[in-house]
Protein backbone atom coordinates (compact mmCIF):
# COMPACT_ATOMS: atom_id res chain seq x y z
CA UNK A 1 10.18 1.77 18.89
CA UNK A 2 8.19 3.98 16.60
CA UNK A 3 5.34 2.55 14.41
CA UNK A 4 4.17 4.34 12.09
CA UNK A 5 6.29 4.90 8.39
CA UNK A 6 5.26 7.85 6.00
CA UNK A 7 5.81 6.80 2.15
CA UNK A 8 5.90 8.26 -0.88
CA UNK A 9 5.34 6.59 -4.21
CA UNK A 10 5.73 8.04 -7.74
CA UNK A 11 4.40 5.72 -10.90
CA UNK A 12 4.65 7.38 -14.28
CA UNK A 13 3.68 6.07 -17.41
CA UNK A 14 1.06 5.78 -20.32
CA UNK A 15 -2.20 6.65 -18.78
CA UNK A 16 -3.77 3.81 -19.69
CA UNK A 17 -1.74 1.14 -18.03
CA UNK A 18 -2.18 3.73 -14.74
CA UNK A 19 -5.52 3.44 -15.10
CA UNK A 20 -5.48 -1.17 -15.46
CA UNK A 21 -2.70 -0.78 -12.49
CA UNK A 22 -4.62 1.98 -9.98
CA UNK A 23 -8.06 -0.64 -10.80
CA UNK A 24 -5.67 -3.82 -9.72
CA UNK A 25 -4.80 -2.30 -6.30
CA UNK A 26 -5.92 0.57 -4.90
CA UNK A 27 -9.19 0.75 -3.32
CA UNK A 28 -11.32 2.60 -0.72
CA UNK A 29 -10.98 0.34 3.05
CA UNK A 30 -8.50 -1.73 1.37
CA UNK A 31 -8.43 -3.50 4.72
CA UNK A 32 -11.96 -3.98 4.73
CA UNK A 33 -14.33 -6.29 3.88
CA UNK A 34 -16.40 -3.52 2.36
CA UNK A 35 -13.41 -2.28 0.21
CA UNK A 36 -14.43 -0.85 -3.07
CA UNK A 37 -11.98 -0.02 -6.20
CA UNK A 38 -10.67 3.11 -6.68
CA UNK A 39 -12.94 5.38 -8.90
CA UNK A 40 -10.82 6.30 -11.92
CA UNK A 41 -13.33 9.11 -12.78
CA UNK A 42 -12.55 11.32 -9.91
CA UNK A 43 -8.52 10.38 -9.94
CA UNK A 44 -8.51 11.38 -13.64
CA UNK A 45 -9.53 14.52 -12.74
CA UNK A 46 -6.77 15.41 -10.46
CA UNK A 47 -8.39 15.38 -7.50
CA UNK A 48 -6.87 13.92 -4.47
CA UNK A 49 -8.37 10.54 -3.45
CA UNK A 50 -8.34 8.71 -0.32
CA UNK A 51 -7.38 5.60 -1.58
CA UNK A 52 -5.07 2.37 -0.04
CA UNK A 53 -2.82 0.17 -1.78
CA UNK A 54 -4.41 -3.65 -1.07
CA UNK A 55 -0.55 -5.94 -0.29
CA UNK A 56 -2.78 -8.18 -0.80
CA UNK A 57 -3.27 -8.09 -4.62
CA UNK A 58 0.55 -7.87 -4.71
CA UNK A 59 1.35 -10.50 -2.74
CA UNK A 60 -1.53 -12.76 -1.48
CA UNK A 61 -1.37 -14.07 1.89
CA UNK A 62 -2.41 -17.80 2.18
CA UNK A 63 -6.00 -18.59 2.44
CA UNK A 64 -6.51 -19.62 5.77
CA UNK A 65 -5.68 -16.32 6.66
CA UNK A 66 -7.57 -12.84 5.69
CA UNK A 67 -5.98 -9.36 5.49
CA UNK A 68 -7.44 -7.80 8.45
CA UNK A 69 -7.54 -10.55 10.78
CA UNK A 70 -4.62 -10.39 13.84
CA UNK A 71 -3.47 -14.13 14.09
CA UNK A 72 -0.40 -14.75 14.74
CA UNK A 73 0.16 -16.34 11.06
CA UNK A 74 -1.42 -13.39 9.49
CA UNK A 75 0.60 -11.01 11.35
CA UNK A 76 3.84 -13.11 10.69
CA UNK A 77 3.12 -13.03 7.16
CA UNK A 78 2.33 -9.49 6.68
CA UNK A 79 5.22 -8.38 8.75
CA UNK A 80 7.75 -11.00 6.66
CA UNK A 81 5.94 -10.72 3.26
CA UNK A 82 5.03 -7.28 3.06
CA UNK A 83 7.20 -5.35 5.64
CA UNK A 84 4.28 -3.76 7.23
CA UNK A 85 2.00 -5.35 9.73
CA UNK A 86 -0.72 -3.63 8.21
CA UNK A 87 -0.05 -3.20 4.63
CA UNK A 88 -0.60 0.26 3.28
CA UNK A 89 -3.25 2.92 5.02
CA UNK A 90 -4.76 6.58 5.68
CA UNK A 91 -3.10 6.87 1.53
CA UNK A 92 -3.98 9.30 -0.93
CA UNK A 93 -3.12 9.60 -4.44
CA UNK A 94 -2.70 12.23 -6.77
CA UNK A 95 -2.95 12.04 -10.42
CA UNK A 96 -1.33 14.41 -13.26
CA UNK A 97 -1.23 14.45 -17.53
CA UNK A 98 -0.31 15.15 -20.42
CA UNK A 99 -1.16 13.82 -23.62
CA UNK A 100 -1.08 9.99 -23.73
CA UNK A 101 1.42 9.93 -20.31
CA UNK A 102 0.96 10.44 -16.52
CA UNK A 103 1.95 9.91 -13.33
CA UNK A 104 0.63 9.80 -9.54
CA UNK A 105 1.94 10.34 -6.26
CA UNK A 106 0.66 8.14 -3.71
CA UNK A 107 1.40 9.47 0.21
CA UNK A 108 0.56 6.55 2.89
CA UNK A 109 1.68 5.44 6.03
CA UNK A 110 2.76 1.46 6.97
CA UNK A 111 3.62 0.02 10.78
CA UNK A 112 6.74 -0.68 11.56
CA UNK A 113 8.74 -0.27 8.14
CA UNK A 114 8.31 0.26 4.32
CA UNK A 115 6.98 -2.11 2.04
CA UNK A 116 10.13 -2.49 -0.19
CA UNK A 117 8.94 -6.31 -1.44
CA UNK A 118 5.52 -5.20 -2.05
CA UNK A 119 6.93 -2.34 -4.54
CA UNK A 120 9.49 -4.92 -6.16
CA UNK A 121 6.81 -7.09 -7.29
CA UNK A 122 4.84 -4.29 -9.14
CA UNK A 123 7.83 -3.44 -11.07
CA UNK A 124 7.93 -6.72 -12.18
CA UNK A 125 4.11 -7.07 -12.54
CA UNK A 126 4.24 -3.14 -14.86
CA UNK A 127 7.33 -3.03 -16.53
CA UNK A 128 6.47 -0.16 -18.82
CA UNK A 129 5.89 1.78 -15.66
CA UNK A 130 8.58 3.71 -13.70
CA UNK A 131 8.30 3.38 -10.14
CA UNK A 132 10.00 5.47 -7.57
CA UNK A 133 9.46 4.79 -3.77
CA UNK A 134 10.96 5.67 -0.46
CA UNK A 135 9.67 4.98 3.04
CA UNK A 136 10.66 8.97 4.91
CA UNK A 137 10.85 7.19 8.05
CA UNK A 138 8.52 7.01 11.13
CA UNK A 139 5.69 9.23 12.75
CA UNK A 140 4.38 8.83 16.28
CA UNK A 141 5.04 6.09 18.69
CA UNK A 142 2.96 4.04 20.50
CA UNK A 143 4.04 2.08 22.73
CA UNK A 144 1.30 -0.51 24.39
CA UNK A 145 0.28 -1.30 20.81
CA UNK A 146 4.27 -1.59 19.64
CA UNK A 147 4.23 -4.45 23.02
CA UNK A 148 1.47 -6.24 22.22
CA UNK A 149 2.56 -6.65 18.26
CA UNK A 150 5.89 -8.05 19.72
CA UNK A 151 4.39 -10.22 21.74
CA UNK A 152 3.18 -11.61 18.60
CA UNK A 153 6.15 -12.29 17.04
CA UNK A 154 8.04 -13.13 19.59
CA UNK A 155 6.74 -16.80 19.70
């Protein structure tokens, strides 16, 4: 089974409402407990920025269990909730202009499959943006970690 899903995501809109979205969810280590927001300053710019989506502003797994922790619950949820046992990582995002309108690309990989749900509830969240997402399909394989995550869900 492979593991690892490459994903695109294109959001266009008024610049402004980029900017209040990409300072909702997207940070540095989203995974992290040291995760820090994205810094609008340099995205503006056009540079590309290593940057991760955080699921977890999306969709908010239940207290008792944190992002980055590997219980079964967590892993469960993340799997069922988000798609991705992970949630989004090793992004980067890209940001064009013009006037009062913009859009970025956002390239990022997920474990096991897309993270469809995740994307469905920011369209709902940012209606005046346009969203356009597609998981390309899968990267490398490997194997002992694909075993031991099905272990995990296999009780």
């Amino acid at each position: 089974m492979s593991d690892i899903c490459n994903n695109e995501l294109t959001v266009s809109g008024r610049k402004e409402e980029l900017k209040r979205f990409i300072a909702a969810h997207f940070f540095s280590k989203a995974m992290e407990p040291d995760a820090t927001p994205a810094d609008w300053s340099e995205i503006e710019k056009g540079y590309r920025v290593s940057v991760d989506l955080d699921c977890n502003t999306v969709i908010a797994m239940p207290v008792k269990n944190e992002p980055n922790q590997m219980s079964r619950d967590a892993f469960a949820f993340r799997v069922n909730e988000w798609g991705s046992k992970w949630g989004a990582f090793d992004g980067y995002l890209e940001f064009s202009a013009s006037d009062d309108n913009g859009s970025i690309c956002y390239n990022f990989g997920t474990a096991y499959d897309g993270i469809q749900s995740v994307i469905d509830r920011l369209e709902e969240k940012y209606p005046h943006l346009s969203f356009d997402y597609i998981c390309l399909g899968t990267g490398y394989e490997d194997e002992d970690e694909d075993e031991e995550s099905e272990k995990l869900l296999a009780d």
